[in-house]
C-alpha atoms as a PDB file:
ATOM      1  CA  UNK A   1       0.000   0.000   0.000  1.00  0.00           C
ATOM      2  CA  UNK A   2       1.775   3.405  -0.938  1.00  0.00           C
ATOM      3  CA  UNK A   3       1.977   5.770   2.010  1.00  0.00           C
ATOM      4  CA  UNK A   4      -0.126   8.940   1.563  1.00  0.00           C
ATOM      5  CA  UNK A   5       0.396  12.882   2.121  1.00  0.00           C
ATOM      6  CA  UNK A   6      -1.139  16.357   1.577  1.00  0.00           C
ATOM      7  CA  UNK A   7       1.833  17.061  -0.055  1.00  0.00           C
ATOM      8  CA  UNK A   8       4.644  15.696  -2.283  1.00  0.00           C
ATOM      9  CA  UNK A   9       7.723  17.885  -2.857  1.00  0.00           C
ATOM     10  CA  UNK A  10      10.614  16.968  -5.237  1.00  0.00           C
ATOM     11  CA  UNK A  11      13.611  18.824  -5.708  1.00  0.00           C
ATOM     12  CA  UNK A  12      15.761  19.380  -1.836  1.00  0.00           C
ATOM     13  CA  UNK A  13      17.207  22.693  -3.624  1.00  0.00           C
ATOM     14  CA  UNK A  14      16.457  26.152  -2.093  1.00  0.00           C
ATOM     15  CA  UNK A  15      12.636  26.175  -3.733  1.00  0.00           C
ATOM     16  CA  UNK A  16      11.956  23.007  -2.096  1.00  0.00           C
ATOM     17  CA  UNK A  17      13.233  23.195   1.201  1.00  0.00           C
ATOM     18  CA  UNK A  18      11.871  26.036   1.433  1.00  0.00           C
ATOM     19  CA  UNK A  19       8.621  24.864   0.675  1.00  0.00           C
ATOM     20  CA  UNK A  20       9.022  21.948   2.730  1.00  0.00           C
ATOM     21  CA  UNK A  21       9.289  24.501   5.656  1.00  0.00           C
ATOM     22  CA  UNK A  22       6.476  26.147   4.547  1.00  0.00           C
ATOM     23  CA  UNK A  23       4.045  23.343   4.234  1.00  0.00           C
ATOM     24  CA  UNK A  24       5.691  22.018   7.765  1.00  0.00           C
ATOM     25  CA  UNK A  25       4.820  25.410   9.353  1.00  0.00           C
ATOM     26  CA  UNK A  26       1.312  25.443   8.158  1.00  0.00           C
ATOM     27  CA  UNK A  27       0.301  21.793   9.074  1.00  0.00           C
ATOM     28  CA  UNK A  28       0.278  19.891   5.825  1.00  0.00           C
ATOM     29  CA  UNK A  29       1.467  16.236   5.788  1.00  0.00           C
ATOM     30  CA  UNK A  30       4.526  17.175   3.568  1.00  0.00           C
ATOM     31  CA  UNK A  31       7.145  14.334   2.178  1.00  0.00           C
ATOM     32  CA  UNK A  32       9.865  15.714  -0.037  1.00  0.00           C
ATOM     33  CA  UNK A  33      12.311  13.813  -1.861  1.00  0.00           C
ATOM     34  CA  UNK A  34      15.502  14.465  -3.331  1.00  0.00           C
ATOM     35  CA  UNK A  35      17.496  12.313  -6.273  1.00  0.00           C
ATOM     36  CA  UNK A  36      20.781  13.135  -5.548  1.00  0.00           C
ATOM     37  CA  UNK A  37      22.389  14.874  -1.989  1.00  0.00           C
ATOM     38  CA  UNK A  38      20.056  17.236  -0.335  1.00  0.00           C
ATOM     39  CA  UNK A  39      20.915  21.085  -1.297  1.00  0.00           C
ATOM     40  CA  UNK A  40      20.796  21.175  -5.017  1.00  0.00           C
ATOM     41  CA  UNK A  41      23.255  23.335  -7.105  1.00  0.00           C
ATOM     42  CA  UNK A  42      23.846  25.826  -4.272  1.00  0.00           C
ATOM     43  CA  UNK A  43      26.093  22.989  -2.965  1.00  0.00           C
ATOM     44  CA  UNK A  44      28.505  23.040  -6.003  1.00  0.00           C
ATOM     45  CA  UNK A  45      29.226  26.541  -5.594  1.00  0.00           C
ATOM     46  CA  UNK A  46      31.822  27.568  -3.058  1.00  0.00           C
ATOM     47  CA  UNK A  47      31.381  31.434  -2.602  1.00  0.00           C
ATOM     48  CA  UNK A  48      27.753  33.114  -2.367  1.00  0.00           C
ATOM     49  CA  UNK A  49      27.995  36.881  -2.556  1.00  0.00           C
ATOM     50  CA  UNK A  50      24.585  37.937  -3.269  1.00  0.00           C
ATOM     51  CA  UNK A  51      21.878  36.621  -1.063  1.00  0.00           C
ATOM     52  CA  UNK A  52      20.545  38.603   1.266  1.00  0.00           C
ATOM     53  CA  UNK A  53      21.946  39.055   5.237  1.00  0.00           C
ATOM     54  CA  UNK A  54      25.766  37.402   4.246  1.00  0.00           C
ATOM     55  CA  UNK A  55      27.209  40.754   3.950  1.00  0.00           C
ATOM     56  CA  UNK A  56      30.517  38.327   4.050  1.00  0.00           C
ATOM     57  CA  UNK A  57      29.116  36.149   1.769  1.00  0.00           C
ATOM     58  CA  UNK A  58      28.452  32.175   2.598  1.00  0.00           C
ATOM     59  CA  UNK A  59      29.569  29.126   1.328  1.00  0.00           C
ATOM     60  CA  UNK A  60      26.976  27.091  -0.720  1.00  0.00           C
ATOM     61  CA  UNK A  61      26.835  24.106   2.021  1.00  0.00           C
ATOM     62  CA  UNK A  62      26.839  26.007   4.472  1.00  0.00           C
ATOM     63  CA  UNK A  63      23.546  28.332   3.291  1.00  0.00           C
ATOM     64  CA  UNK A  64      21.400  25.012   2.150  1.00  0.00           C
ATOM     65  CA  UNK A  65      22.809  23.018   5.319  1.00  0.00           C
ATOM     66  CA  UNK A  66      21.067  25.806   7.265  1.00  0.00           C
ATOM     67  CA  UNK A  67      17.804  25.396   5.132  1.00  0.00           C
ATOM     68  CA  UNK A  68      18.070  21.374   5.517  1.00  0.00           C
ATOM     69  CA  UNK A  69      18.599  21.750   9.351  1.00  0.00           C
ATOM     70  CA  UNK A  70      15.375  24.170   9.750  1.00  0.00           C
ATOM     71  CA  UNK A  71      13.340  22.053   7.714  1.00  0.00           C
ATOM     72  CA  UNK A  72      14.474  18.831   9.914  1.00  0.00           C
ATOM     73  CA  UNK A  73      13.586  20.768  13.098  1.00  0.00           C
ATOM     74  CA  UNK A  74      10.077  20.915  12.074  1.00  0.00           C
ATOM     75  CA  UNK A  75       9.967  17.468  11.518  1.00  0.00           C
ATOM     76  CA  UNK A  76       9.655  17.758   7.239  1.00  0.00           C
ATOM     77  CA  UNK A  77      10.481  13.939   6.822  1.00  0.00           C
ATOM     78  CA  UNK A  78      13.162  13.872   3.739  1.00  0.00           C
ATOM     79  CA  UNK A  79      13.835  11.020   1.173  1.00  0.00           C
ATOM     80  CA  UNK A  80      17.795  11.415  -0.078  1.00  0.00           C
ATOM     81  CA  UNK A  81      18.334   9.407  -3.406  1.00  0.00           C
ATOM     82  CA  UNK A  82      14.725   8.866  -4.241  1.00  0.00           C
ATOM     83  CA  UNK A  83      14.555   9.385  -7.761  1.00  0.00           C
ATOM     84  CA  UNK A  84      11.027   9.530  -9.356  1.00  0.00           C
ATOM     85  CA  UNK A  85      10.268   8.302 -12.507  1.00  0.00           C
ATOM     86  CA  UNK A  86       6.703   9.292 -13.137  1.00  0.00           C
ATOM     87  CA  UNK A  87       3.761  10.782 -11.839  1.00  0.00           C
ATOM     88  CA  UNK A  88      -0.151  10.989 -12.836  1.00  0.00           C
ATOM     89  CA  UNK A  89      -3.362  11.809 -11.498  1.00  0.00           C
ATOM     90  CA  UNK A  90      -5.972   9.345 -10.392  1.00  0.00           C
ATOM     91  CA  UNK A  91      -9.057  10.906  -9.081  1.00  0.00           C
ATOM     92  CA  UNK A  92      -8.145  13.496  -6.939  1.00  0.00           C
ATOM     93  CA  UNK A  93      -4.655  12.435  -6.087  1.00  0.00           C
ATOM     94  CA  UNK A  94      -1.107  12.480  -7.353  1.00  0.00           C
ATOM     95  CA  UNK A  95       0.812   8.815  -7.736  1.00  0.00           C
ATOM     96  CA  UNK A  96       4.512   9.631  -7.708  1.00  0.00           C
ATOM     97  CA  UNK A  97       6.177   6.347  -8.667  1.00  0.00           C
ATOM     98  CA  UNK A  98       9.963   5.998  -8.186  1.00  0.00           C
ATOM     99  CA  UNK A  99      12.662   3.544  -8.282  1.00  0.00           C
ATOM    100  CA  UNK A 100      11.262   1.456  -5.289  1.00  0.00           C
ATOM    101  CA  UNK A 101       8.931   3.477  -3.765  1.00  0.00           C
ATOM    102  CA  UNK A 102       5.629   5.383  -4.614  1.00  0.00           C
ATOM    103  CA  UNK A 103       3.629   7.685  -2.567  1.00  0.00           C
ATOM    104  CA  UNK A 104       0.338   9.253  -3.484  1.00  0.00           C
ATOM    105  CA  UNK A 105      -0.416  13.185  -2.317  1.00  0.00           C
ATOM    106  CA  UNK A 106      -3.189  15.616  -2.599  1.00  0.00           C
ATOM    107  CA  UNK A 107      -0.934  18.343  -4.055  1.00  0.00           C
ATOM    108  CA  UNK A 108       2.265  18.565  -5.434  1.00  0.00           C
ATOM    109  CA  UNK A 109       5.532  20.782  -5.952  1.00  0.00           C
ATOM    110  CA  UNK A 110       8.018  20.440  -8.973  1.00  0.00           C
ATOM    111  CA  UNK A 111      11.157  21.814  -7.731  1.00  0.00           C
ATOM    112  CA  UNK A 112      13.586  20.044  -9.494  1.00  0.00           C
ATOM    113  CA  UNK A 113      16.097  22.924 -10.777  1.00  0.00           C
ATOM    114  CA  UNK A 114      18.199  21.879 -13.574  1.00  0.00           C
ATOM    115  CA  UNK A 115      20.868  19.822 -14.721  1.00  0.00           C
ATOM    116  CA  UNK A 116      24.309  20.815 -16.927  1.00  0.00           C
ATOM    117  CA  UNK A 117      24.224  20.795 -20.003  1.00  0.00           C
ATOM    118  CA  UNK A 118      26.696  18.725 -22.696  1.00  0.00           C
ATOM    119  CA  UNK A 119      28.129  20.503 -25.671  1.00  0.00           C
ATOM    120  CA  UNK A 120      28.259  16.363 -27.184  1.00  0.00           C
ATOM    121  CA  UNK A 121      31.387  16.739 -28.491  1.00  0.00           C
ATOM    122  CA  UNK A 122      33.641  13.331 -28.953  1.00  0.00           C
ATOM    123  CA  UNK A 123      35.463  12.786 -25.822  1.00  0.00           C
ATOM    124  CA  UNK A 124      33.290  14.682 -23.447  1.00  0.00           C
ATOM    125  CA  UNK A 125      30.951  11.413 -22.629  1.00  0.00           C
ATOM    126  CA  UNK A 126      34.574   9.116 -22.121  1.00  0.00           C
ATOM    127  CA  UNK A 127      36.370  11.344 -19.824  1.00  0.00           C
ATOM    128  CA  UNK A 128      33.579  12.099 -17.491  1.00  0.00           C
ATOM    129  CA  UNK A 129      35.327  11.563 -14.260  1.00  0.00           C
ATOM    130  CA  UNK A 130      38.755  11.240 -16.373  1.00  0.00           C
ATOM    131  CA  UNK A 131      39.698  14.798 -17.069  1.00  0.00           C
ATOM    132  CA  UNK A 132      35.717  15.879 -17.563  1.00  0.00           C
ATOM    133  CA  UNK A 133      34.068  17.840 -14.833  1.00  0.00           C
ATOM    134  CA  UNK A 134      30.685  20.158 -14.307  1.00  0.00           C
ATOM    135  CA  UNK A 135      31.085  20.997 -10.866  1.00  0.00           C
ATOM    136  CA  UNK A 136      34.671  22.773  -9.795  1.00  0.00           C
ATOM    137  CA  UNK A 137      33.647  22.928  -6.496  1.00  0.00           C
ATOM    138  CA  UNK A 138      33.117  19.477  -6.219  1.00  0.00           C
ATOM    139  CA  UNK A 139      36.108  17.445  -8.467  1.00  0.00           C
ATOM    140  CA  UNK A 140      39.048  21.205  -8.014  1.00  0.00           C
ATOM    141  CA  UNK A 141      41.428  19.487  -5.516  1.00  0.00           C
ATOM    142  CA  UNK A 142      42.034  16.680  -8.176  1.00  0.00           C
ATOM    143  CA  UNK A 143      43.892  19.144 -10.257  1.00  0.00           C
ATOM    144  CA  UNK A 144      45.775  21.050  -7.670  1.00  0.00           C
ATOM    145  CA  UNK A 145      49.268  22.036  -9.309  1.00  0.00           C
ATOM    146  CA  UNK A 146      47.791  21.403 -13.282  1.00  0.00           C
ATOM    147  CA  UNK A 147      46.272  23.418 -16.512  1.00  0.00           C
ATOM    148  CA  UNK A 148      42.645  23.787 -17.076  1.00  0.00           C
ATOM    149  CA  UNK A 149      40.612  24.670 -19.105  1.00  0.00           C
ATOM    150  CA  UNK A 150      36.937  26.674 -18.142  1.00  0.00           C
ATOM    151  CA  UNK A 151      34.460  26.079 -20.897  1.00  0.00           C
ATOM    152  CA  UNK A 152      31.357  28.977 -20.622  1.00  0.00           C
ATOM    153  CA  UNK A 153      31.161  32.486 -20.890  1.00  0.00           C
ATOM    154  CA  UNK A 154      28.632  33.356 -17.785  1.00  0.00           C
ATOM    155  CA  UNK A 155      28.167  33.779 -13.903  1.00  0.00           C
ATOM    156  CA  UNK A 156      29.373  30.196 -13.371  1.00  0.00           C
ATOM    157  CA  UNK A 157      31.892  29.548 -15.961  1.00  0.00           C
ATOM    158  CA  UNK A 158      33.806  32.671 -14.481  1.00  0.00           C
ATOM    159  CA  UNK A 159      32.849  31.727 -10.596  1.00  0.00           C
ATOM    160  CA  UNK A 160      34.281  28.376 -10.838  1.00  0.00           C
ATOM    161  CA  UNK A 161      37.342  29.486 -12.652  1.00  0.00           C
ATOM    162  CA  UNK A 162      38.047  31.663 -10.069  1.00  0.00           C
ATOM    163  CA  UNK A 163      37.736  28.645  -7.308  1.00  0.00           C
ATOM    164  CA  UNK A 164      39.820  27.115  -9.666  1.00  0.00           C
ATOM    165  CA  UNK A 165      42.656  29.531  -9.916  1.00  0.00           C
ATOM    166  CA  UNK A 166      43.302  28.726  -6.111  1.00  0.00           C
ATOM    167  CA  UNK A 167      44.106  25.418  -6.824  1.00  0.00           C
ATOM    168  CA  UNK A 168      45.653  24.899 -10.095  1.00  0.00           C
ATOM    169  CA  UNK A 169      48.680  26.380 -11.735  1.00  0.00           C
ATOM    170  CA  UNK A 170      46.707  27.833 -14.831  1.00  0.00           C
ATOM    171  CA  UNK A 171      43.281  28.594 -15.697  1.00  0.00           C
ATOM    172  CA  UNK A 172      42.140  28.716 -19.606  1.00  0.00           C
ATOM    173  CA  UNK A 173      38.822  30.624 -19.722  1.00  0.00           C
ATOM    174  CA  UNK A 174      37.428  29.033 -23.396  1.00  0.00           C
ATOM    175  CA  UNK A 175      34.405  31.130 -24.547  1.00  0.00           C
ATOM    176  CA  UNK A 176      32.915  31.048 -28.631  1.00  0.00           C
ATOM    177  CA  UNK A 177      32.012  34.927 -28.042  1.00  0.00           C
ATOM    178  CA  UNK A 178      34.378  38.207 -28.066  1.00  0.00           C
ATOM    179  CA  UNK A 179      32.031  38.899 -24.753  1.00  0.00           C
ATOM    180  CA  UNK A 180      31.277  37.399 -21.324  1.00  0.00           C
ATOM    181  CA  UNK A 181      27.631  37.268 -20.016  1.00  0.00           C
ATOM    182  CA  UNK A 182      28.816  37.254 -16.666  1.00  0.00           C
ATOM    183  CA  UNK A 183      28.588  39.869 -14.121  1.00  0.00           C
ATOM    184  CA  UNK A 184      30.607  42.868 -14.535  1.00  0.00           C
ATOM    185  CA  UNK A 185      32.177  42.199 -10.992  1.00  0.00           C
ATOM    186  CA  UNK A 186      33.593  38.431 -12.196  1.00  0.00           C
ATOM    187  CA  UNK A 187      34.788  39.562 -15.128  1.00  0.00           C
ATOM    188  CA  UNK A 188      37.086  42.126 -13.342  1.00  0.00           C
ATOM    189  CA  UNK A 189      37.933  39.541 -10.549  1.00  0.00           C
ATOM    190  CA  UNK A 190      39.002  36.954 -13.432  1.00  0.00           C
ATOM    191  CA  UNK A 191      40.714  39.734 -15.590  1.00  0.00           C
ATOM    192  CA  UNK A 192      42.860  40.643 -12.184  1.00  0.00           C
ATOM    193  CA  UNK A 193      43.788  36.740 -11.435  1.00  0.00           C
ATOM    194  CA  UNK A 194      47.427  36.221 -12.689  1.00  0.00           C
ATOM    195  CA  UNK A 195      46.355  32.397 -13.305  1.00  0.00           C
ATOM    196  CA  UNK A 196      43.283  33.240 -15.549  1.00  0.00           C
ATOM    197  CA  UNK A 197      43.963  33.457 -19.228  1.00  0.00           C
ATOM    198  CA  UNK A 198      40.923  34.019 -21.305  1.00  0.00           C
ATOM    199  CA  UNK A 199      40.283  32.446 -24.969  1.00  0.00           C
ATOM    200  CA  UNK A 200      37.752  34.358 -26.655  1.00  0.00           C
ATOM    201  CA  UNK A 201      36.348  33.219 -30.263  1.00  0.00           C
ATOM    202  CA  UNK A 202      36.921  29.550 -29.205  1.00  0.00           C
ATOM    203  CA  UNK A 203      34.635  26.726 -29.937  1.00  0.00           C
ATOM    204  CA  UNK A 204      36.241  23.388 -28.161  1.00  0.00           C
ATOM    205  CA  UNK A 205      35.331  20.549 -30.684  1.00  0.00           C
ATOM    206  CA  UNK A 206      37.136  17.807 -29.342  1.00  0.00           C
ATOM    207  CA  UNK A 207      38.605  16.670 -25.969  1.00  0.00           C
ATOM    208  CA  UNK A 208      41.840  13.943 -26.459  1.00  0.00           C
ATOM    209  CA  UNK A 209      43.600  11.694 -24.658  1.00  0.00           C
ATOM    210  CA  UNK A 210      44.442   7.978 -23.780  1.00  0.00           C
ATOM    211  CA  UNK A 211      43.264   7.198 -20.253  1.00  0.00           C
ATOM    212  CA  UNK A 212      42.818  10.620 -18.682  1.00  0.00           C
ATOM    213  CA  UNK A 213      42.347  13.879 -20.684  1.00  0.00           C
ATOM    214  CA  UNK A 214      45.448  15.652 -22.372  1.00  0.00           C
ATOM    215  CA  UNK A 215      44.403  18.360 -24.721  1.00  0.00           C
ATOM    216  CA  UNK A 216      41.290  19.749 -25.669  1.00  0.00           C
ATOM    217  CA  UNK A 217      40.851  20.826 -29.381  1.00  0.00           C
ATOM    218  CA  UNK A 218      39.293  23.873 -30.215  1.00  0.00           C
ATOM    219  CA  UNK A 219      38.301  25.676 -33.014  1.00  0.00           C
ATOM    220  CA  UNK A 220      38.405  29.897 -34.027  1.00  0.00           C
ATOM    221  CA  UNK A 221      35.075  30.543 -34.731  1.00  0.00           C
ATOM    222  CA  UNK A 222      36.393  33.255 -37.084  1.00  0.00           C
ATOM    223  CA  UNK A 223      38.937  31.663 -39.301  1.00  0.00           C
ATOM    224  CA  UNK A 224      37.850  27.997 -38.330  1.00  0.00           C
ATOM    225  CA  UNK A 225      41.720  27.261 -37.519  1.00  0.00           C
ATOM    226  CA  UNK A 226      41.725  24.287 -34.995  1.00  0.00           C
ATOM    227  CA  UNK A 227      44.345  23.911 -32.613  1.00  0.00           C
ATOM    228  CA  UNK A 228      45.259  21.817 -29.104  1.00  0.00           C
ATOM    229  CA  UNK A 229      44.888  22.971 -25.918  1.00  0.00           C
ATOM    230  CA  UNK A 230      47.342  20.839 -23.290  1.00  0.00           C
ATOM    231  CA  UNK A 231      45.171  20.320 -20.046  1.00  0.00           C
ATOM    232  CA  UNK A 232      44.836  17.719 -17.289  1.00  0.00           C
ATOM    233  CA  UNK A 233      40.698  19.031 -16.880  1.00  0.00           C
ATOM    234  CA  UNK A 234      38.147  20.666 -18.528  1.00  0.00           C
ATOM    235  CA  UNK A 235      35.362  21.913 -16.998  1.00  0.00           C
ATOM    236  CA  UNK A 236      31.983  22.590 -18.760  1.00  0.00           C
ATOM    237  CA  UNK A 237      29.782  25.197 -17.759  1.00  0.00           C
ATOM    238  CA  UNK A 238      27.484  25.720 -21.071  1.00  0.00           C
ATOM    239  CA  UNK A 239      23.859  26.165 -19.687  1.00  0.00           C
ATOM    240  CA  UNK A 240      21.611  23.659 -18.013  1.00  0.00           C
ATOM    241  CA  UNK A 241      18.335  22.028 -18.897  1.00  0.00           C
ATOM    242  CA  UNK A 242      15.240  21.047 -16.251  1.00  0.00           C
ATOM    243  CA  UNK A 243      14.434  17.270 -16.519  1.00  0.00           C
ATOM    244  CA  UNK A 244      11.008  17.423 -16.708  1.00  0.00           C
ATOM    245  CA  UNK A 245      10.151  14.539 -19.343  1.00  0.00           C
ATOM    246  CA  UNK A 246       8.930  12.360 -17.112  1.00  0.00           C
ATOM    247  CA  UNK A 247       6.128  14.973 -16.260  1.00  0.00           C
ATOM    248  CA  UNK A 248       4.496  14.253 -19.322  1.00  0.00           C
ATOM    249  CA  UNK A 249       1.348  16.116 -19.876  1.00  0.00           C
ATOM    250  CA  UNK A 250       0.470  17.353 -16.433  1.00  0.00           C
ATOM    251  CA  UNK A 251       2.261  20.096 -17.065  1.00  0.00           C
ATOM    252  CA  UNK A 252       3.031  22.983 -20.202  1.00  0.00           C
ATOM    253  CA  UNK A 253       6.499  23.172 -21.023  1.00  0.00           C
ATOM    254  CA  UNK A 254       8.030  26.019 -23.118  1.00  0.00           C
ATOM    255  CA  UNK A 255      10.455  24.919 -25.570  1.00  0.00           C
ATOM    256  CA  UNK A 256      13.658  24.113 -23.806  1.00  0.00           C
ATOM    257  CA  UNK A 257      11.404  22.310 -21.059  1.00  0.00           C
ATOM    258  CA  UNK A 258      10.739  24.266 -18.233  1.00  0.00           C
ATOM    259  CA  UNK A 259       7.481  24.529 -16.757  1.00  0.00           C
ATOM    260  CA  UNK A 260       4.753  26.771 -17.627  1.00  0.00           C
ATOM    261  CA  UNK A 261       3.005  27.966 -14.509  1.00  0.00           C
ATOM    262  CA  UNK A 262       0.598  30.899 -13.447  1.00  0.00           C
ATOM    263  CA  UNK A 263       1.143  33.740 -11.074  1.00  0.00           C
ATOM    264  CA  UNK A 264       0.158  30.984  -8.443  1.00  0.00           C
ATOM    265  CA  UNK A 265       2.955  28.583  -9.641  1.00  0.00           C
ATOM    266  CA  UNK A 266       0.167  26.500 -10.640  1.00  0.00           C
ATOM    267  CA  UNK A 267       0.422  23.948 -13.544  1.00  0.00           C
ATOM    268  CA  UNK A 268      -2.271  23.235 -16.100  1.00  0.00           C
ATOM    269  CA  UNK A 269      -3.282  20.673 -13.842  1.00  0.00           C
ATOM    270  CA  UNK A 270      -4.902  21.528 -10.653  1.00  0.00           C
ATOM    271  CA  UNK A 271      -3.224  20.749  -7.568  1.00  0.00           C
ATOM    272  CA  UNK A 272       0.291  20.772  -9.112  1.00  0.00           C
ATOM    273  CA  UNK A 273       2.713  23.925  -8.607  1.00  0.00           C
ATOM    274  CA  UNK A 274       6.243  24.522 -10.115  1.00  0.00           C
ATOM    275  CA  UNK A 275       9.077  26.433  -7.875  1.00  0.00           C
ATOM    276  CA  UNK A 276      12.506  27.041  -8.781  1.00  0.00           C
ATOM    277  CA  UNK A 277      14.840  26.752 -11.928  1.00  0.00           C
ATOM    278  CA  UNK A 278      12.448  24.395 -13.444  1.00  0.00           C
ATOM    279  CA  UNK A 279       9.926  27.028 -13.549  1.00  0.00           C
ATOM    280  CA  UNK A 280       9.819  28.937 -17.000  1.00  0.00           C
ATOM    281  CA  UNK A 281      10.891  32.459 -15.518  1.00  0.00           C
ATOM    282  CA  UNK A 282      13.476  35.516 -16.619  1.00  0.00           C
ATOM    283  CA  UNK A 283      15.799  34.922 -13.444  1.00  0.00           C
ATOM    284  CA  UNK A 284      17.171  31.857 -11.656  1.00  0.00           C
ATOM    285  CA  UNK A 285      18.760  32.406  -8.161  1.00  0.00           C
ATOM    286  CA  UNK A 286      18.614  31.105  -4.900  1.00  0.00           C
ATOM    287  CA  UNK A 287      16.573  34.286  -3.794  1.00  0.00           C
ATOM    288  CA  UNK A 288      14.088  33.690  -6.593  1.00  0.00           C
ATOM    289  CA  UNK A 289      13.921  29.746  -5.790  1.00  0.00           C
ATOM    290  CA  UNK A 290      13.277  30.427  -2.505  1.00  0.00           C
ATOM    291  CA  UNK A 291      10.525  33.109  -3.554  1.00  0.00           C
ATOM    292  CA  UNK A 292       8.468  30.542  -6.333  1.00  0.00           C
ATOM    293  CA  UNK A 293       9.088  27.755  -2.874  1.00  0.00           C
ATOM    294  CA  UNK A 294       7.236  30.548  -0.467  1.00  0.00           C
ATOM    295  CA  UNK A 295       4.484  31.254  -3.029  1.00  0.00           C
ATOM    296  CA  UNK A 296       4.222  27.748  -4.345  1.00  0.00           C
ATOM    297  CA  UNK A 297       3.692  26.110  -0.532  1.00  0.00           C
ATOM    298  CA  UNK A 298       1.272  28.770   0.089  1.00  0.00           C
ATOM    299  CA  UNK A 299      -0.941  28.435  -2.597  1.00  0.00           C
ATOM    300  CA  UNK A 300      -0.659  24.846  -2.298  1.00  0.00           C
ATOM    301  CA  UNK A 301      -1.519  24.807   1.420  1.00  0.00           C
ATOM    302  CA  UNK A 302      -5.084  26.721   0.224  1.00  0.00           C
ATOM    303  CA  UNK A 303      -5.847  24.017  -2.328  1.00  0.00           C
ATOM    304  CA  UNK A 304      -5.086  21.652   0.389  1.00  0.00           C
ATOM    305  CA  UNK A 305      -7.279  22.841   2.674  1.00  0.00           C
ATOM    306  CA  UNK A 306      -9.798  23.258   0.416  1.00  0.00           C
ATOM    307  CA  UNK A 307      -9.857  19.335  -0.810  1.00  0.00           C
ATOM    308  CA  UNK A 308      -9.796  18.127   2.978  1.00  0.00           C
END
């Protein structure tokens, strides 16, 4: 018999947690469950400068460890690792069918953020975990001491890069475009680091090597003249995409995949809300995730309340 809830939230990023806590706070029977570690993409990133009362700034795990540890407190049960596969309506309730386990739920939140994207080029799929990384934060210390190359031309490509400097002895920024689409204040940070070299009008087209990665070739997207690049890592940073296939057609999705919601948050289908980077929206940061979570719990707490 699957267990039952007033609410079902997946994604353990800022928008969900902080529904969780929400829902929690309001007296809805709220489970939430997470594929991968609890804290989302906030946990990759090592240095947060722009979320309100860190005048200091905070570390990543440290700012969703503090959102875990108030959601635990109010006794939001969590399920790490639960990756669902599906969900549909039956009557008036949600099934959300995973791996092992399925639940069914009154209401539900999509707060799954997003996932990096691949540029597909040959090499890129063989070396993941060789040479081949999407999180700095994460895989850095393996290159202390060696060349790398950045891959991106926005907030992240240039943020990591910078973590990166301060571990390896060379930092190749590789970017297809003349100009960043980063902040002004990274760009000026990575133009000042004496281990930052930027590559501009460079389209990588081919990572190389035996066991581990050794060069990565890219092209001028100009003249079309290819040449190597000698690095121990490369690190992608070329957009993300939600993973919201599985959602089928519970939900609207624009083009790219994201999830069309209302000024509620709520989906085409009642009873089913959308928080976070997989939300189709202008701006994705952890002060907006945590704003769709607040508005999405909310609303969902009325529609609750109202099917009781």
């Amino acid at each position: 018999m699957m267990d039952a809830y007033e609410a079902v939230v997946i994604g353990g990023g800022p928008a969900g947690l902080t529904a969780g806590i929400y829902l929690m706070r309001a007296g809805i029977r709220t489970l939430l469950l997470e594929k991968q570690l609890l804290g989302g993409a906030p946990m990759n990133t090592e240095h947060i400068e722009n979320y309100p009362g860190f005048p200091d700034g905070v570390s990543g795990a440290e700012l969703m460890g503090r959102m875990a540890e108030q959601a635990r407190k109010l006794g939001l049960p969590i399920a790490e690792f639960s990756e669902v596969a599906s969900v549909t309506k039956e009557e008036n309730m949600f099934v959300i069918r995973g791996g092992k386990d399925s639940y069914r739920s009154l209401g539900i939140i999509l707060a799954m953020g997003t996932e990096p994207a691949k540029l597909n080029i040959p090499g890129e799929d063989a070396f993941v975990g060789k040479g081949i990384s999407y999180c700095a934060t994460c895989d850095g210390m393996f290159f202390q001491g060696m060349e790398v190359a950045v891959v991106g031309g926005g907030d992240s490509a240039l943020s990591e890069a910078l973590t990166l400097a301060n571990l390896t002895s060379k930092v190749y920024v590789v970017h297809r475009r003349e100009q960043f689409r980063a902040q002004r204040i990274l760009q000026d940070r990575a133009e000042r680091n004496g281990k930052i070299e930027f590559l501009l009008n460079k389209v990588p087209v081919r990572v190389n090597g035996k066991d581990l990665v050794e060069s990565l070739t890219l092209r001028h997207a100009k003249t079309n003249e290819e040449s190597d690049l000698p690095v121990a890592g490369v690190f992608f940073y070329v957009g993300s995409h939600p993973g919201t296939g599985w959602i089928g057609a519970l939900a609207d999705k624009d083009p790219a995949g994201f999830i069309v919601t209302d000024e509620a948050l709520e989906t085409r289908t009642k009873g089913m809300f959308a928080a976070g980077d997989v939300r189709k929206k202008s701006l994705r940061q952890i002060s907006t995730a945590v704003g769709d979570g607040a508005l999405a719990a909310v609303n969902l707490e009325k529609y609750v309340l109202e099917m009781r």
